[in-house]
N, C-alpha and C. Protein backbone atom coordinates (compact mmCIF):
# COMPACT_ATOMS: atom_id res chain seq x y z
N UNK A 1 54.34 -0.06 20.32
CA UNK A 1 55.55 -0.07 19.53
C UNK A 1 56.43 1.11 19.98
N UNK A 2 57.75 0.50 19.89
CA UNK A 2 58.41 2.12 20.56
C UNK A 2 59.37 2.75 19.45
N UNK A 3 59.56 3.62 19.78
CA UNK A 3 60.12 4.88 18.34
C UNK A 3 61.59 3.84 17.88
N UNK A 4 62.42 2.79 18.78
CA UNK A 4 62.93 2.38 18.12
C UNK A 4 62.77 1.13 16.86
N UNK A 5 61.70 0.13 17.30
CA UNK A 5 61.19 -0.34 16.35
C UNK A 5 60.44 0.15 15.26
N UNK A 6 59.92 0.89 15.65
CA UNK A 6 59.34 1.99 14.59
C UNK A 6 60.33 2.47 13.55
N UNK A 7 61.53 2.66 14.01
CA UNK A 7 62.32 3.21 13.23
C UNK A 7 63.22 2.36 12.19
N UNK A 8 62.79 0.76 12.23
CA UNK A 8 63.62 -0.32 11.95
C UNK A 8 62.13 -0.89 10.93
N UNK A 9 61.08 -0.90 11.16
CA UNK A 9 59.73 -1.52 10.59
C UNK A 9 59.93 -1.03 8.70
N UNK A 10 60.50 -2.24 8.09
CA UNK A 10 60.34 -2.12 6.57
C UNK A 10 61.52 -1.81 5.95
N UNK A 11 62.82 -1.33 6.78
CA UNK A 11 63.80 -1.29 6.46
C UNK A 11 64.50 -2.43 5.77
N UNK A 12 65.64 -2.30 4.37
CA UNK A 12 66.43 -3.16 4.47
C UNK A 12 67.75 -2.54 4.53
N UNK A 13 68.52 -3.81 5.52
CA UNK A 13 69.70 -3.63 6.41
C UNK A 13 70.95 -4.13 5.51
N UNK A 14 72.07 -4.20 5.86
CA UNK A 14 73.06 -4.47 5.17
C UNK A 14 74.46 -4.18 6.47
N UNK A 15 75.03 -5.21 6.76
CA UNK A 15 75.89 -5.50 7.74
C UNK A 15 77.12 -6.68 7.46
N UNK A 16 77.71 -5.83 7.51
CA UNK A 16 79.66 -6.64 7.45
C UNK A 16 79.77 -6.75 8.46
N UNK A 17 80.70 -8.19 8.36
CA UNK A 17 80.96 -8.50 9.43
C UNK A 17 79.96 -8.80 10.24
N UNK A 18 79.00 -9.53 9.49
CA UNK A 18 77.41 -9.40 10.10
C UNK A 18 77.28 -11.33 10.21
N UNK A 19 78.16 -12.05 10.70
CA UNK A 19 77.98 -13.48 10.62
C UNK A 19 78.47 -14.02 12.79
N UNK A 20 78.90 -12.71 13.23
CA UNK A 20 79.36 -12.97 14.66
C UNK A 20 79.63 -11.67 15.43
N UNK A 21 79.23 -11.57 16.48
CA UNK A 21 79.64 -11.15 17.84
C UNK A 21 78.22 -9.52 17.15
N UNK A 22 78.87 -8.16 17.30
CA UNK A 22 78.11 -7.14 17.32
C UNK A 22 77.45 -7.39 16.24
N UNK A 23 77.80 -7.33 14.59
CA UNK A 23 77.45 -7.50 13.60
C UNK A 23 76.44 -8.27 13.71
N UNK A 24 76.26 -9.76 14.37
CA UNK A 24 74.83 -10.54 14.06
C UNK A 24 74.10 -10.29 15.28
N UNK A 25 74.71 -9.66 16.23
CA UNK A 25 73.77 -9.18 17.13
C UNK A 25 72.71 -7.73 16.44
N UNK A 26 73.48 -7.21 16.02
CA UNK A 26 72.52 -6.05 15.47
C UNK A 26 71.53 -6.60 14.01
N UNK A 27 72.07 -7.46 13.29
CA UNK A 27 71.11 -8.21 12.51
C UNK A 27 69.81 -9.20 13.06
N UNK A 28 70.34 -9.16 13.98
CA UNK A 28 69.31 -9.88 14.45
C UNK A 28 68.34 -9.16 15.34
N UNK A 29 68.70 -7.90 15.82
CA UNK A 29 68.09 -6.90 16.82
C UNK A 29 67.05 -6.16 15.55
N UNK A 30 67.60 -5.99 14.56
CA UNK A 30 66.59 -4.90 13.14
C UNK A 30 66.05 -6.25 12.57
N UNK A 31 66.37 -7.51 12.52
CA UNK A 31 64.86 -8.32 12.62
C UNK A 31 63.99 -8.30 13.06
N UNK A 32 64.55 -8.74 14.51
CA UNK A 32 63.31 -8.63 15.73
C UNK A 32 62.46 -7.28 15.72
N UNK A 33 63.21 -6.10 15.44
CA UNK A 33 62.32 -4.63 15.39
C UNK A 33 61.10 -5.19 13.74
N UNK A 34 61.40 -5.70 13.61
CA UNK A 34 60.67 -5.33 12.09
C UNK A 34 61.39 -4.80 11.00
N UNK A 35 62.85 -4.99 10.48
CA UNK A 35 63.65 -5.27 9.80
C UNK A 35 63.09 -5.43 8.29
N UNK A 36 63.08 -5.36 7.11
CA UNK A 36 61.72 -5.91 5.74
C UNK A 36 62.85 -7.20 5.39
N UNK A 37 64.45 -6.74 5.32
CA UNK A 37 65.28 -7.82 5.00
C UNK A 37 66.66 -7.32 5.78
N UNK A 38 67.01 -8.52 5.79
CA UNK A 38 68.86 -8.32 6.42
C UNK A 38 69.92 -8.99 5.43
N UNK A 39 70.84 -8.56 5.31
CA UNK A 39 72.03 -9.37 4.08
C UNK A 39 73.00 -9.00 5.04
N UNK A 40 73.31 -10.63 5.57
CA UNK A 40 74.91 -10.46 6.34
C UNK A 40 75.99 -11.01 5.33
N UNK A 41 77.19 -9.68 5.35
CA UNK A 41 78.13 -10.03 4.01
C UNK A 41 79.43 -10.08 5.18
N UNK A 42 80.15 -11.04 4.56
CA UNK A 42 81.38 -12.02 5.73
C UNK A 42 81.94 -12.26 5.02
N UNK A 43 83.10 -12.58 5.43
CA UNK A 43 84.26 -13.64 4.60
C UNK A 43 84.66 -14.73 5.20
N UNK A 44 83.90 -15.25 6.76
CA UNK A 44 83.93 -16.43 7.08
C UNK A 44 82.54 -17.16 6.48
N UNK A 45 83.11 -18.58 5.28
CA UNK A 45 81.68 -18.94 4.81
C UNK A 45 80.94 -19.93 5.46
N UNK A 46 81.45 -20.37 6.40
CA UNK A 46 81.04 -21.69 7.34
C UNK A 46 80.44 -20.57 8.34
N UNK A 47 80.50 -19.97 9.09
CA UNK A 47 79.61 -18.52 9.58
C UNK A 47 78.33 -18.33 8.65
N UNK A 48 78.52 -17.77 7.46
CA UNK A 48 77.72 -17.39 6.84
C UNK A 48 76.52 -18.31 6.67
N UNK A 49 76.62 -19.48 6.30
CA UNK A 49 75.74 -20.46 5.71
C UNK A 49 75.11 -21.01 7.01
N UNK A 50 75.86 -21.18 8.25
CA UNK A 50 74.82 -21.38 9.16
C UNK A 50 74.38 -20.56 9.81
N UNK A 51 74.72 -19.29 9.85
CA UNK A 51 73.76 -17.86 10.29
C UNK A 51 72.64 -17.45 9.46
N UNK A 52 73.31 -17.46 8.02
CA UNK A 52 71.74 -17.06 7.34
C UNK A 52 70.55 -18.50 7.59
N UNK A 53 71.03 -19.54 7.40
CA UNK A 53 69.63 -20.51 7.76
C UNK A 53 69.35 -20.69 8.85
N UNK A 54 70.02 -20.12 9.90
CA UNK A 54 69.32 -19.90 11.38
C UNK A 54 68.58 -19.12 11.50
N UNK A 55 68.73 -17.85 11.31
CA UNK A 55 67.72 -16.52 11.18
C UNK A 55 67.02 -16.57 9.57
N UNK A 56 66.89 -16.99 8.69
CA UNK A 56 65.94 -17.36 8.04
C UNK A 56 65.23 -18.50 8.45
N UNK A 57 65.37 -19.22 9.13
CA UNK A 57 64.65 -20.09 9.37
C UNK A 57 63.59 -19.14 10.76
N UNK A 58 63.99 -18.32 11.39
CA UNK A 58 63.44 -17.15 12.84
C UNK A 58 62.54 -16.25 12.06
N UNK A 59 62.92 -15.78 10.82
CA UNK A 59 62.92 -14.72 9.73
C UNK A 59 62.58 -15.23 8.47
N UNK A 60 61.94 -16.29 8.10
CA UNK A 60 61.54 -16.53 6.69
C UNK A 60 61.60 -15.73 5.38
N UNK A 61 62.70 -16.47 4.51
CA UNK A 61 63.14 -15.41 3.90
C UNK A 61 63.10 -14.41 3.47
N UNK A 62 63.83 -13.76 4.69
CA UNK A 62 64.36 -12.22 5.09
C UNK A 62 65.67 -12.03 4.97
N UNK A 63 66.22 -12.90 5.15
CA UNK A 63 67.92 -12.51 5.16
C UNK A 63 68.61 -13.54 3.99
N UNK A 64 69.69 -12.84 3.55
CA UNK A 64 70.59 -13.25 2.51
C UNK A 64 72.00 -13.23 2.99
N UNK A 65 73.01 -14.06 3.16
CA UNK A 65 74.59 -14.13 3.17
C UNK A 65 74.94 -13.46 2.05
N UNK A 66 75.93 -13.02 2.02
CA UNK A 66 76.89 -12.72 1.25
C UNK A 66 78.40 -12.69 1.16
N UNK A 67 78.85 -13.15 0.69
CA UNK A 67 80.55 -13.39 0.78
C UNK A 67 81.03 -12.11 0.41
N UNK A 68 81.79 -11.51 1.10
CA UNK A 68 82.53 -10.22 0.86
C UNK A 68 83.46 -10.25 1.64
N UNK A 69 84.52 -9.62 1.12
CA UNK A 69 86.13 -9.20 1.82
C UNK A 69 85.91 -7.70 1.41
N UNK A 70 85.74 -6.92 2.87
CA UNK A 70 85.30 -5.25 2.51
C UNK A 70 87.08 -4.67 1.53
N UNK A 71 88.13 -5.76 2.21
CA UNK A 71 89.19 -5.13 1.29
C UNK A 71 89.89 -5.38 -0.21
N UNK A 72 88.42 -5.92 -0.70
CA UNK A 72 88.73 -5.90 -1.82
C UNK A 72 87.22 -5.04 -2.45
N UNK A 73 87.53 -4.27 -3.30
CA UNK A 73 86.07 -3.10 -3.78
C UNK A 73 85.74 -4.08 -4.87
N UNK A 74 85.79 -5.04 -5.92
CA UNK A 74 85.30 -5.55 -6.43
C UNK A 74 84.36 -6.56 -5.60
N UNK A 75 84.74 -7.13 -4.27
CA UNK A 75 83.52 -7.44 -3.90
C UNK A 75 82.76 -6.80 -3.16
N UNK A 76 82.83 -5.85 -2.73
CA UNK A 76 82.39 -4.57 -2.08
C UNK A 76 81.25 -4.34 -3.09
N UNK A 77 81.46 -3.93 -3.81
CA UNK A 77 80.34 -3.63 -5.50
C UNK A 77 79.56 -4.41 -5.57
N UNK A 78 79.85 -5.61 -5.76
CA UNK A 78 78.99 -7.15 -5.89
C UNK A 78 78.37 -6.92 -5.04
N UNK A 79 78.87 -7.10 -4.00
CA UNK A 79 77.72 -7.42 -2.31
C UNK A 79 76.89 -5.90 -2.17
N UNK A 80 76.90 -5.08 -2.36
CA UNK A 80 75.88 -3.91 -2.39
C UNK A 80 74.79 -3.98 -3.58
N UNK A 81 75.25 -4.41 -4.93
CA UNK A 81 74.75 -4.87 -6.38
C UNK A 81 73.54 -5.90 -5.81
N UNK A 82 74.15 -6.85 -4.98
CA UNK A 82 73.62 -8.41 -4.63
C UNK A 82 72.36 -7.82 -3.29
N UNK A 83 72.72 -7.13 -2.55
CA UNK A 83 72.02 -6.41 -1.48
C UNK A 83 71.06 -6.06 -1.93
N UNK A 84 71.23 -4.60 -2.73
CA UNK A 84 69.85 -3.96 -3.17
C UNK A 84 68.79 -4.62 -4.54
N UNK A 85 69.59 -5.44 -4.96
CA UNK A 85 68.82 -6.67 -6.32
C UNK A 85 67.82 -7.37 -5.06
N UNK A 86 68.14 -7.61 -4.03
CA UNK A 86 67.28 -9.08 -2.64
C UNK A 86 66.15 -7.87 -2.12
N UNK A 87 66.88 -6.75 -1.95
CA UNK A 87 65.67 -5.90 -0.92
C UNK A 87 64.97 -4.92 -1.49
N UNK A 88 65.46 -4.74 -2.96
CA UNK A 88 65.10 -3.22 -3.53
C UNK A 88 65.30 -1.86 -2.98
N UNK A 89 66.33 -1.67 -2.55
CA UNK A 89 67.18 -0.98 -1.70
C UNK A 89 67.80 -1.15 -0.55
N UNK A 90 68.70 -0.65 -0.35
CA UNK A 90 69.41 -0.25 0.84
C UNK A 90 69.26 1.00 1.80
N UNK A 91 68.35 0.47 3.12
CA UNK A 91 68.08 1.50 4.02
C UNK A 91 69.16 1.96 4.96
N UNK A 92 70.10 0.77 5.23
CA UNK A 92 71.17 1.00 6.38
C UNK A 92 72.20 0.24 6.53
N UNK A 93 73.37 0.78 6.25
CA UNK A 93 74.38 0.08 6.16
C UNK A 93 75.41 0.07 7.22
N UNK A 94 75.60 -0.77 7.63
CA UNK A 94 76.44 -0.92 9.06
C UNK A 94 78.03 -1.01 8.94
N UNK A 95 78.51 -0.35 8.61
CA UNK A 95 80.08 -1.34 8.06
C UNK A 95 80.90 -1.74 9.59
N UNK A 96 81.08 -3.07 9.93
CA UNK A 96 81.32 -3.42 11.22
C UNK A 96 82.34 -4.55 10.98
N UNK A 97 82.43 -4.84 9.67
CA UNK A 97 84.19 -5.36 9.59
C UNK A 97 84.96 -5.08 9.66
N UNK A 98 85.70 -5.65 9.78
CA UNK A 98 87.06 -5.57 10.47
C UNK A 98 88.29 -6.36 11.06
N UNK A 99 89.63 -6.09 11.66
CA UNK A 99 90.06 -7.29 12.07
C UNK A 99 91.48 -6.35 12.71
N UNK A 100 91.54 -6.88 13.71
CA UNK A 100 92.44 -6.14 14.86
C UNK A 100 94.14 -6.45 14.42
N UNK A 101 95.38 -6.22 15.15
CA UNK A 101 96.34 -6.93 14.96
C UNK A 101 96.77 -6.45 16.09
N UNK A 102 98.14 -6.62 16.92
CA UNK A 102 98.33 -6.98 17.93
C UNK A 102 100.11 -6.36 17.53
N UNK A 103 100.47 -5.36 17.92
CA UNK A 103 102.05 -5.19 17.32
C UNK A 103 103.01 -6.62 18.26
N UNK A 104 104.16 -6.74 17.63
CA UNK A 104 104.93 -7.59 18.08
C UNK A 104 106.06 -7.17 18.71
């Protein structure tokens, strides 16, 4: 085992923006280490629903979706509330949402 899985073994994770590209790559990397649970919170829900039953289905329930828009704090609250209620805490939180714009 190497000090980085080691360092991931029993953890639970928590990742925005955690349904595509870095975000479910790293959810899926602190699985594979030995991860205890993952909650990917998104605001794309067609993302969500077939990412969490892909990697729960890899990960038997280990991971939870969650619908969140980080720019709104009422669901910000919920989805951390909803997080640590699934894992009994929160070991690591990734905040990796986001969304670019492009000036005109």
């Amino acid at each position: 085992m190497t000090s980085t899985s080691e360092y991931y073994q029993n953890k639970v994770a928590v990742v925005t923006g955690g349904t595509s590209g870095i975000g479910l790559a790293l959810a899926e990397m602190m699985l594979s280490y030995g991860a205890k649970q993952a909650v990917l919170a998104d605001v794309n829900d067609e993302n969500l629903k077939r990412e969490t039953a892909r990697l729960n289905t890899a990960y038997v329930d280990k991971v939870l979706g969650l619908h969140c828009d980080v720019t709104k704090e009422e669901d910000v609250q919920g989805m951390i509330r909803k997080a640590a209620e699934f894992g009994g805490r929160i070991d690591i939180l990734f905040n990796n949402a986001g969304a670019g714009s492009v000036p005109a």
